[in-house]
N, C-alpha and C. Protein backbone atom coordinates (compact mmCIF):
# COMPACT_ATOMS: atom_id res chain seq x y z
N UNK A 1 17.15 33.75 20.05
CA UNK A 1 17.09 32.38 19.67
C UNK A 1 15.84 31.77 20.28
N UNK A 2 15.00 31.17 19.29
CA UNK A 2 13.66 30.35 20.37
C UNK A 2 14.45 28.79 19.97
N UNK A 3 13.81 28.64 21.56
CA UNK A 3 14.21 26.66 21.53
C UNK A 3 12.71 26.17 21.28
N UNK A 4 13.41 25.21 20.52
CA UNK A 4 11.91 24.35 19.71
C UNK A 4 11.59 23.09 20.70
N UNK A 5 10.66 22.44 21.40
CA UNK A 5 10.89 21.30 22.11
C UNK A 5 10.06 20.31 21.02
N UNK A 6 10.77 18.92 21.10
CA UNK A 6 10.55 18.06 20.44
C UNK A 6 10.46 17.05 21.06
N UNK A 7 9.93 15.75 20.93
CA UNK A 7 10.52 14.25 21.69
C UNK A 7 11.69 13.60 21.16
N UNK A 8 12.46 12.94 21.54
CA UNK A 8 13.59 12.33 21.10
C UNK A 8 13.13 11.13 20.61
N UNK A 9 12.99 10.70 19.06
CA UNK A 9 12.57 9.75 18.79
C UNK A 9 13.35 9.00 17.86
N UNK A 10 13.47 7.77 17.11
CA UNK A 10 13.92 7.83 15.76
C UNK A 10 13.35 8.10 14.98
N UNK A 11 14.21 9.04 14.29
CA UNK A 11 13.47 9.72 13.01
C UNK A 11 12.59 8.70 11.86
N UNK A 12 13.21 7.85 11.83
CA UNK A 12 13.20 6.36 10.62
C UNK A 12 11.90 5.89 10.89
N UNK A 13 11.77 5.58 11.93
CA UNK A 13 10.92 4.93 12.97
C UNK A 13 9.62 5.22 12.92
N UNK A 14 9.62 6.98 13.19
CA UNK A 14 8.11 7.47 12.95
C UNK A 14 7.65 7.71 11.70
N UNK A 15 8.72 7.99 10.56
CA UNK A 15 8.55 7.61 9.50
C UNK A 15 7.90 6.42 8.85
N UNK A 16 8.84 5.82 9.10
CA UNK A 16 7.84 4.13 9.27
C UNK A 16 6.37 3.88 9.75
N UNK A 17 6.27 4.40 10.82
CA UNK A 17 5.09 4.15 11.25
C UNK A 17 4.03 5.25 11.15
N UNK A 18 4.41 6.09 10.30
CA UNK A 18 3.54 6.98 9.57
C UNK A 18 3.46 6.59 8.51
N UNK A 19 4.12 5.82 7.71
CA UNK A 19 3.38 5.18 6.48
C UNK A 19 2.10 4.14 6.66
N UNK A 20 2.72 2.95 7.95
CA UNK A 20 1.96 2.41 7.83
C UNK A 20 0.44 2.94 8.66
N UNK A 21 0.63 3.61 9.13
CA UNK A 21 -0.90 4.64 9.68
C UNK A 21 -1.54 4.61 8.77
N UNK A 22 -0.84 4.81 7.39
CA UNK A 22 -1.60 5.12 6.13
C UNK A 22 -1.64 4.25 5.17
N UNK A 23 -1.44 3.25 5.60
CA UNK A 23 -1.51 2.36 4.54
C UNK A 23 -3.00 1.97 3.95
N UNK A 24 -4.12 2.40 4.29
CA UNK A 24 -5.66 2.38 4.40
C UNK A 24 -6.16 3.80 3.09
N UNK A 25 -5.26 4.00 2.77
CA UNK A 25 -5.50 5.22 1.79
C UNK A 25 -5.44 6.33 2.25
N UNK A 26 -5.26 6.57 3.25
CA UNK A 26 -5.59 7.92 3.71
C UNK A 26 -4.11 9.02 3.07
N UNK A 27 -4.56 10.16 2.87
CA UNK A 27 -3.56 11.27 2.44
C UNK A 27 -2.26 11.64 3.32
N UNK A 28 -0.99 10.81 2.40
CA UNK A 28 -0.04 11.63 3.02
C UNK A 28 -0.01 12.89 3.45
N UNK A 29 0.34 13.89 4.63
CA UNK A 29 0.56 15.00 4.54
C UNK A 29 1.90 15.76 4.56
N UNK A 30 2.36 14.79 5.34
CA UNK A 30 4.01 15.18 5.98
C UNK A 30 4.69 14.35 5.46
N UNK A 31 4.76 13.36 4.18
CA UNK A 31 5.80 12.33 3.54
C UNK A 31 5.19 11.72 2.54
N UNK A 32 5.84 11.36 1.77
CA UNK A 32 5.67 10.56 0.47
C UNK A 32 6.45 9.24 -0.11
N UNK A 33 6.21 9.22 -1.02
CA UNK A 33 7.32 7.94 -1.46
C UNK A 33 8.54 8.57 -1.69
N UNK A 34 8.52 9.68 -2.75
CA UNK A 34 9.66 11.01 -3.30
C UNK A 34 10.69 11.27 -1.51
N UNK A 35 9.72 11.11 -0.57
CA UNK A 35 10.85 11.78 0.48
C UNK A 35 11.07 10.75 0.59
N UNK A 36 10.64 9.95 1.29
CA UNK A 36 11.39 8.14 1.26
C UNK A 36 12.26 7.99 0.90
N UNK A 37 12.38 8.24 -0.89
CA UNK A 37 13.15 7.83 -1.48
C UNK A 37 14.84 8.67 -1.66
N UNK A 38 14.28 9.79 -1.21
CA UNK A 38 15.22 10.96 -0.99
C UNK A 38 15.82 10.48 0.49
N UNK A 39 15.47 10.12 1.05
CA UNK A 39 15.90 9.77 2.82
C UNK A 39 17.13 8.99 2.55
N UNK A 40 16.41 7.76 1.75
CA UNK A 40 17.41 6.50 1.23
C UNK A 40 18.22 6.84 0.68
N UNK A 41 18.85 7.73 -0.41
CA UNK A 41 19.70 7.92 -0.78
C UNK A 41 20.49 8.64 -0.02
N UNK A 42 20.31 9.71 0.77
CA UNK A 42 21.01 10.61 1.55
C UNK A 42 21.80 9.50 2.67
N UNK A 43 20.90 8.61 2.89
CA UNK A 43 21.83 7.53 4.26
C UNK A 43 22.33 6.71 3.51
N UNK A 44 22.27 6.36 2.34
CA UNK A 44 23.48 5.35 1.75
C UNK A 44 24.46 6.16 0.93
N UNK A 45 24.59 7.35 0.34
CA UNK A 45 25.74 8.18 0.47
C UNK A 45 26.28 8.67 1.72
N UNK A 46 25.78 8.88 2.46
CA UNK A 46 26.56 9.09 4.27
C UNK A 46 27.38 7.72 4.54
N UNK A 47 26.79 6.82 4.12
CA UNK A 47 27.24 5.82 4.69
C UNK A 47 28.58 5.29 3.72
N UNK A 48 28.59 5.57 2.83
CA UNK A 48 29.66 5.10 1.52
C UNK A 48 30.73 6.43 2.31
N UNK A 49 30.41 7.16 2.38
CA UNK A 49 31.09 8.09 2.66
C UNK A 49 32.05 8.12 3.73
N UNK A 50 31.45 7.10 5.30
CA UNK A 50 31.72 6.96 6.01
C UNK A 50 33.00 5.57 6.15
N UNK A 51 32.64 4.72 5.03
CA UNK A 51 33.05 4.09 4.42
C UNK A 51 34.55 4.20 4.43
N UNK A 52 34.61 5.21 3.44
CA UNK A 52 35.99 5.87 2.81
C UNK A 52 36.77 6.61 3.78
């Protein structure tokens, strides 16, 4: 098993603030609108879900 080290961050968060890094045109590399938009749906079905 290898352990991966990471920082504990919010995920949302750096997301966020990797868009706006780029808001100047520069090339997504690691996200898009498509994952965005894929993010959003996955947490408002979790959440309906959680719901029920």
């Amino acid at each position: 098993m290898e352990r991966i080290k990471y920082e504990e961050k919010m995920p949302l968060s750096e997301e966020l603030k990797y868009f706006v890094e780029h808001l100047d045109g520069a090339v997504l590399q690691i996200a898009n609108g498509q994952h965005a938009l894929e993010v959003t749906k996955i947490l408002v079905d979790a959440s309906n879900q959680l719901e029920n």
